[in-house]
Protein backbone atom coordinates (compact mmCIF):
# COMPACT_ATOMS: atom_id res chain seq x y z
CA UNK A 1 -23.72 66.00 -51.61
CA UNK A 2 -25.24 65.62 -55.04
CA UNK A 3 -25.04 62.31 -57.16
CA UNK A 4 -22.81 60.53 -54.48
CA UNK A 5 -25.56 61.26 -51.75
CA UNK A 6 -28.22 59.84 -54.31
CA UNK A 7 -25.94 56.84 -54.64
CA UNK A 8 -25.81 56.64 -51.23
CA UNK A 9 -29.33 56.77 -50.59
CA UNK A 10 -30.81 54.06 -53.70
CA UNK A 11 -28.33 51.75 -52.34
CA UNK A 12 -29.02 51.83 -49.31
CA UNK A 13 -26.19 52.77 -47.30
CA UNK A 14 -26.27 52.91 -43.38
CA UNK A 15 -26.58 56.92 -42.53
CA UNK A 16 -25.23 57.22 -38.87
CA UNK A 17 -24.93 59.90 -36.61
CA UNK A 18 -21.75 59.28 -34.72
CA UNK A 19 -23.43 58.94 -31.35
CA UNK A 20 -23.80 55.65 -30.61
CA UNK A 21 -26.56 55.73 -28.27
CA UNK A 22 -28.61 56.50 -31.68
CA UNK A 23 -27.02 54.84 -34.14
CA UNK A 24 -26.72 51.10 -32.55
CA UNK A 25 -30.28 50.74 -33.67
CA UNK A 26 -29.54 51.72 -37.19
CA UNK A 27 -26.55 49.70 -37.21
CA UNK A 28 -28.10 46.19 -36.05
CA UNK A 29 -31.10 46.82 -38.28
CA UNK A 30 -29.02 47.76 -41.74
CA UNK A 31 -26.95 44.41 -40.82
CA UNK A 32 -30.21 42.34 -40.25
CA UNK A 33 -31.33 43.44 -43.53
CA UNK A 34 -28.37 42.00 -45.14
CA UNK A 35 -28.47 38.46 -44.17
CA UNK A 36 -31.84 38.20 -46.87
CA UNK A 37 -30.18 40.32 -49.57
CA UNK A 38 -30.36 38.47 -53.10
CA UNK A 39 -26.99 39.42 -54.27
CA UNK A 40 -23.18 39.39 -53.18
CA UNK A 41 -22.61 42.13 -51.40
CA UNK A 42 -19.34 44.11 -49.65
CA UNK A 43 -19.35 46.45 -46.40
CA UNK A 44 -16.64 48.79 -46.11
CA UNK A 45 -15.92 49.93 -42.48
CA UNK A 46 -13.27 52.65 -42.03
CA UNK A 47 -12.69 51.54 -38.17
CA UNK A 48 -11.32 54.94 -37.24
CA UNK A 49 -14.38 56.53 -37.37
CA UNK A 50 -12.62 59.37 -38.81
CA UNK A 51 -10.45 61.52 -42.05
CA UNK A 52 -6.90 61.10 -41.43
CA UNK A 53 -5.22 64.36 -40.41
CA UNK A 54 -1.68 65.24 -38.52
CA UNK A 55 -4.14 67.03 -36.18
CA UNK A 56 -5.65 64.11 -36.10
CA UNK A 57 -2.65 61.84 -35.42
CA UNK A 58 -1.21 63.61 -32.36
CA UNK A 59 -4.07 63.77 -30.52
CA UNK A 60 -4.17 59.51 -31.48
CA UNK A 61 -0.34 59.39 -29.94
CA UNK A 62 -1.07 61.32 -26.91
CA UNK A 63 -3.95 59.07 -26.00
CA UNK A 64 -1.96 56.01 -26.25
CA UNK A 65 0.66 57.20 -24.81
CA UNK A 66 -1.78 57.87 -21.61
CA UNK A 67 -2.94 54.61 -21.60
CA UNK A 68 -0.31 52.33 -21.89
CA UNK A 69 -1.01 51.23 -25.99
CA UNK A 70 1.80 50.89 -29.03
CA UNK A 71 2.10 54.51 -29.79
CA UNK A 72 0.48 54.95 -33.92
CA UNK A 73 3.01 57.03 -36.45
CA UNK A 74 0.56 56.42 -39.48
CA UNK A 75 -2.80 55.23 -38.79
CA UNK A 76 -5.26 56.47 -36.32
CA UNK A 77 -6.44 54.22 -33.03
CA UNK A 78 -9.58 52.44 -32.84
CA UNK A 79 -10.87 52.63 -29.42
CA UNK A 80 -13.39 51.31 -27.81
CA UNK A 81 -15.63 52.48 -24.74
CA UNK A 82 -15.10 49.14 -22.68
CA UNK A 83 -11.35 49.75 -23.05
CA UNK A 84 -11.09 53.26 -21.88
CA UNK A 85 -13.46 52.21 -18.86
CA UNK A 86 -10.88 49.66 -17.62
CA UNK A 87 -8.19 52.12 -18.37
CA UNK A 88 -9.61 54.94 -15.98
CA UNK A 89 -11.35 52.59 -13.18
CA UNK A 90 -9.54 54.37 -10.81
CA UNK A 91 -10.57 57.41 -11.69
CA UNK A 92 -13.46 59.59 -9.88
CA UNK A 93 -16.85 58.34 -11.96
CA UNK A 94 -17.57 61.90 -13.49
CA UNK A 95 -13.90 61.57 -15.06
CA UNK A 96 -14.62 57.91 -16.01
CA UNK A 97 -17.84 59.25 -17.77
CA UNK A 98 -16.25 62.32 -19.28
CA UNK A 99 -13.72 59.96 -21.04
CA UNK A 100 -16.26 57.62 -22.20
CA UNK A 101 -17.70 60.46 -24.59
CA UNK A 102 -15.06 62.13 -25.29
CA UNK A 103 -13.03 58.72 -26.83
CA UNK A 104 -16.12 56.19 -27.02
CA UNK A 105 -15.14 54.68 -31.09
CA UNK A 106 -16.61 53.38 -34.27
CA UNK A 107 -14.83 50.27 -33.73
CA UNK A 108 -17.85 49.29 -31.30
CA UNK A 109 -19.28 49.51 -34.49
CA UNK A 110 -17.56 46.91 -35.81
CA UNK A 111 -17.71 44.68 -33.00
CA UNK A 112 -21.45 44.70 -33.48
CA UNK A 113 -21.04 43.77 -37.25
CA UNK A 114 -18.87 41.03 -36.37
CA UNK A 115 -21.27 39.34 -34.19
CA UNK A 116 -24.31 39.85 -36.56
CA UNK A 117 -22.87 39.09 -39.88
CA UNK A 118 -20.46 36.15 -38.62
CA UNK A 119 -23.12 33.46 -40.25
CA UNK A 120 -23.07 34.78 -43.53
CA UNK A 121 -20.29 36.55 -44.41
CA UNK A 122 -17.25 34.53 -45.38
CA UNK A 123 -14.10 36.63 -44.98
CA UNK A 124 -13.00 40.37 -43.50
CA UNK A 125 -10.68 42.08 -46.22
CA UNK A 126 -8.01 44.20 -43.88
CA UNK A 127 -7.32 47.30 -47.05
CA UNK A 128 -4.16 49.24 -46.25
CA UNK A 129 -3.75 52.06 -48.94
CA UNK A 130 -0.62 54.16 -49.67
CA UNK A 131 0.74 56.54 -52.15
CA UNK A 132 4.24 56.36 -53.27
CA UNK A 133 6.55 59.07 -52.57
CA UNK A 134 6.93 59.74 -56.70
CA UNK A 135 3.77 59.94 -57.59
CA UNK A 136 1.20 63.06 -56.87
CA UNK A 137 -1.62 62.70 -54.46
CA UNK A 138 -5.10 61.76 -56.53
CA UNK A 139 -7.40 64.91 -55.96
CA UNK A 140 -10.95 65.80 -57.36
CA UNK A 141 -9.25 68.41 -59.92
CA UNK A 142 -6.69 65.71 -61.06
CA UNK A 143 -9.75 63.27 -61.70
CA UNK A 144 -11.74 65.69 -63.68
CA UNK A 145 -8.81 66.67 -65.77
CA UNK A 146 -8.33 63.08 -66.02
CA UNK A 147 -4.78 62.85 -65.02
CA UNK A 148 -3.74 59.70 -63.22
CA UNK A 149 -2.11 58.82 -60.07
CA UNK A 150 -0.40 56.04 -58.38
CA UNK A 151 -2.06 54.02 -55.25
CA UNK A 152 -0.69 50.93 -53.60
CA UNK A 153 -3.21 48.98 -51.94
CA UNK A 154 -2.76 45.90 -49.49
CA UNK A 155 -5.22 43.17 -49.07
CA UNK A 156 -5.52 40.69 -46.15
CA UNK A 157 -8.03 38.27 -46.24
CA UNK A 158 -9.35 37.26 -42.83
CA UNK A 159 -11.39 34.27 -42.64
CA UNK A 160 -14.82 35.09 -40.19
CA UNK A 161 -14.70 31.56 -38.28
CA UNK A 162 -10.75 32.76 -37.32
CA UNK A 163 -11.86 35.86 -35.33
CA UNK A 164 -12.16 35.76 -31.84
CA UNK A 165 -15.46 34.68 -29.94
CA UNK A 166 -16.01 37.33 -27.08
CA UNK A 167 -16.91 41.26 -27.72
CA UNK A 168 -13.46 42.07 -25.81
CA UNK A 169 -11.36 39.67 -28.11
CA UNK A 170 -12.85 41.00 -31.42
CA UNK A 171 -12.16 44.24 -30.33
CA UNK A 172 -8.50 43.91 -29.55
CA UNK A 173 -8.22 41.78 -32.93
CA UNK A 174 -9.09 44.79 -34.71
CA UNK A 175 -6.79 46.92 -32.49
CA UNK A 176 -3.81 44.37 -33.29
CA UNK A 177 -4.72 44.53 -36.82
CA UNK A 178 -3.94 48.74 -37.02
CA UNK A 179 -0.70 47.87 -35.05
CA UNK A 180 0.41 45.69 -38.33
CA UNK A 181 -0.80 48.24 -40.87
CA UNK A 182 0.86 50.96 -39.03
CA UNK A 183 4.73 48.82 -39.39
CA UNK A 184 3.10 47.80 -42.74
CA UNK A 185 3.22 51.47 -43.32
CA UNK A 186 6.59 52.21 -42.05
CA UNK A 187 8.08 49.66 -44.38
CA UNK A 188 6.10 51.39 -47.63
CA UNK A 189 7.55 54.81 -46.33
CA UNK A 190 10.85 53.41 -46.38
CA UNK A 191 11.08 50.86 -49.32
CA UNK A 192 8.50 52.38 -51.34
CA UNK A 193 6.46 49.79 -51.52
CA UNK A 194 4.28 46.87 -48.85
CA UNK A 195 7.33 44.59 -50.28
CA UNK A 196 4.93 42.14 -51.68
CA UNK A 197 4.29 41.52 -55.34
CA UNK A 198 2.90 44.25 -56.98
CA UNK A 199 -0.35 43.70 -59.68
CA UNK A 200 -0.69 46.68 -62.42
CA UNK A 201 -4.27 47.46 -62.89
CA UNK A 202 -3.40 50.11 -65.09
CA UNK A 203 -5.46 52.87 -66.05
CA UNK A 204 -9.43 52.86 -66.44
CA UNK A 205 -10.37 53.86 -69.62
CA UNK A 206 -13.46 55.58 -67.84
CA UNK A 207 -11.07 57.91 -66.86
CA UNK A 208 -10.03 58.99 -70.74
CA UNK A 209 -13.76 59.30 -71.27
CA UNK A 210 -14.05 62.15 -68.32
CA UNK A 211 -11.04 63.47 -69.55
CA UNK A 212 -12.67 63.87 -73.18
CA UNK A 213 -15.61 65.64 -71.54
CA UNK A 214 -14.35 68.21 -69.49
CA UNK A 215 -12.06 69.29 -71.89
CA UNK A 216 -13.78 71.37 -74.10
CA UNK A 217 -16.51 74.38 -73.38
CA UNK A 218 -19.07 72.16 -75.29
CA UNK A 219 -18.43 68.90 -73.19
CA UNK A 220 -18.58 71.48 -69.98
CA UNK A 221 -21.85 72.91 -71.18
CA UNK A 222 -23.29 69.59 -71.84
CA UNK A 223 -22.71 68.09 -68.59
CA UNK A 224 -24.26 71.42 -66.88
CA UNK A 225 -27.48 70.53 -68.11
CA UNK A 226 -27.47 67.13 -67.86
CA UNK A 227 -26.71 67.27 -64.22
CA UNK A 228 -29.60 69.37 -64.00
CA UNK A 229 -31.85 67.23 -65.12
CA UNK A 230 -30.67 64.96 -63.24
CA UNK A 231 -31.02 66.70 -59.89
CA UNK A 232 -34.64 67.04 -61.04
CA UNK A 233 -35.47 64.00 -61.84
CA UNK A 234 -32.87 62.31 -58.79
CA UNK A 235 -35.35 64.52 -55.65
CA UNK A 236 -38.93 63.35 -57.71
CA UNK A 237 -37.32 59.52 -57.04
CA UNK A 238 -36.79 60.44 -53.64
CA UNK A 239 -39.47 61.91 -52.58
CA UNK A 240 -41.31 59.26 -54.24
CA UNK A 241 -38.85 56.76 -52.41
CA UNK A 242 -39.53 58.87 -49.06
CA UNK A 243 -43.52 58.54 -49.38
CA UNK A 244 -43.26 54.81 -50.11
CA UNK A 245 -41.36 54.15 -47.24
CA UNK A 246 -43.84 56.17 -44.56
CA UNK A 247 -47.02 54.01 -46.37
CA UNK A 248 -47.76 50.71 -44.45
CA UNK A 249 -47.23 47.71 -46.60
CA UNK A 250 -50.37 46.46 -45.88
CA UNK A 251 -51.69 49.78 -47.17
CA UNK A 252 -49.78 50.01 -50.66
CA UNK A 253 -50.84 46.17 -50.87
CA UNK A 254 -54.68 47.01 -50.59
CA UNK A 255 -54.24 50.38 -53.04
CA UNK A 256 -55.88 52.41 -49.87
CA UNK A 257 -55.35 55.70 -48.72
CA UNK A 258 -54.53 56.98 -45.41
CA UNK A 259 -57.11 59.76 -44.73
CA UNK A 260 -56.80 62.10 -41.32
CA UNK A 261 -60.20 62.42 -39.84
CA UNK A 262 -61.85 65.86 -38.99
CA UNK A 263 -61.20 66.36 -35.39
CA UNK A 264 -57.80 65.24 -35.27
């Protein structure tokens, strides 16, 4: 996706695959490269793994209903492989392994970031989001024509030396943790609101600014061809960011050229 994949991509985000066979590598390495970075910095996991859908939803309730867990009305399960392995062990093994794929989660994913980030991270930040009943759902077309809408959003701050020790314990910490935000949900649907104290950000004036832009043909024109210069100039960076990477440091240190000999 233009401009939010070149975001993406200059800061460094962690592109994964969703198989975790191929993206544990990614995973530990990304987190390793964290630890030395020079400035604060936040991960955001979205432990589901997935977009929220009703679809979605009830195939979430049907699975714990099969194996014994609090049944979700709002929020999707995080599972994890060792989990659904102790849930089928007496199962034939080609049903144990067809399980495994078919319901192995992210939130081995976060397991793993746990365990490498627990020395320098302070603090996990549980978000729970919700969108009151009177106010319109925020879309792209309601941001461009810079029209607002209202979001509730929870915080929990979770200190890093409170978690649990052991791979299994993390795991159903974070599993606990969806149980609360799903009755944490259920009281929002019903009162409104998270029945905590509520903190008006009010309304970005960035958003006035976009609004100002779009709405004229000059303003539309105008950011046509600047995002097309843009685009230009955004693939020269990476393809110039591409090539660095592939050159050995020892290589770009030196100034020298890598140069294929005949015959190969």
């Amino acid at each position: 996706m233009q401009v939010i994949g070149w975001s993406m991509w200059f800061s460094e985000y962690l592109f994964l695959e969703r198989s975790w066979a191929k993206d544990e590598n990614t995973l530990k390495s990304g987190l390793q490269r964290l630890r030395d970075f020079p400035r604060p910095f936040w991960l955001a996991l979205f432990v589901e793994g997935t977009r929220f859908t009703q679809a979605k939803l009830l195939a979430a309730q049907e699975y714990a209903s099969s194996a014994g867990l609090p049944v979700p009305r709002n929020v999707l399960i995080p599972r994890t492989k060792r989990r659904i392995a102790a849930r089928n062990s007496g199962d034939d093994e080609s049903s144990i392994t067809a399980i495994k794929l078919k319901k192995a989660s992210i939130s081995t994913g976060f397991v793993t970031a746990v365990n490498h980030m627990r020395s320098f991270v302070p603090a996990i930040y549980d978000v729970t989001v919700a969108i009151p009943k009177t106010s319109p759902p925020p879309t792209m077309l309601r941001l461009f024509k810079g029209q607002s809408s209202v979001i509730h959003v929870h915080l929990k701050r979770n200190l890093m030396k409170d978690l649990p020790e052991t791979d299994d314990a993390v795991a159903q910490w974070c599993r606990d943790a969806f149980v609360a935000k799903d009755k944490l949900l259920d009281k929002h649907i019903a009162d409104g609101s998270f029945g905590e104290q509520l903190q008006d950000t009010g309304r970005p004036v960035k958003s006035l600014l976009w609004f100002s832009l779009f709405s004229s043909w000059k303003g539309v024109t105008f950011s046509v061809i600047a995002l097309a210069i843009i685009t230009i100039l955004m693939q020269i960076l990476i393809q110039f960011s591409q090539s660095e990477r592939s050159t050995p440091p020892k290589l770009r240190q030196l100034g020298l050229k890598t140069v294929e000999r005949p015959g190969n």
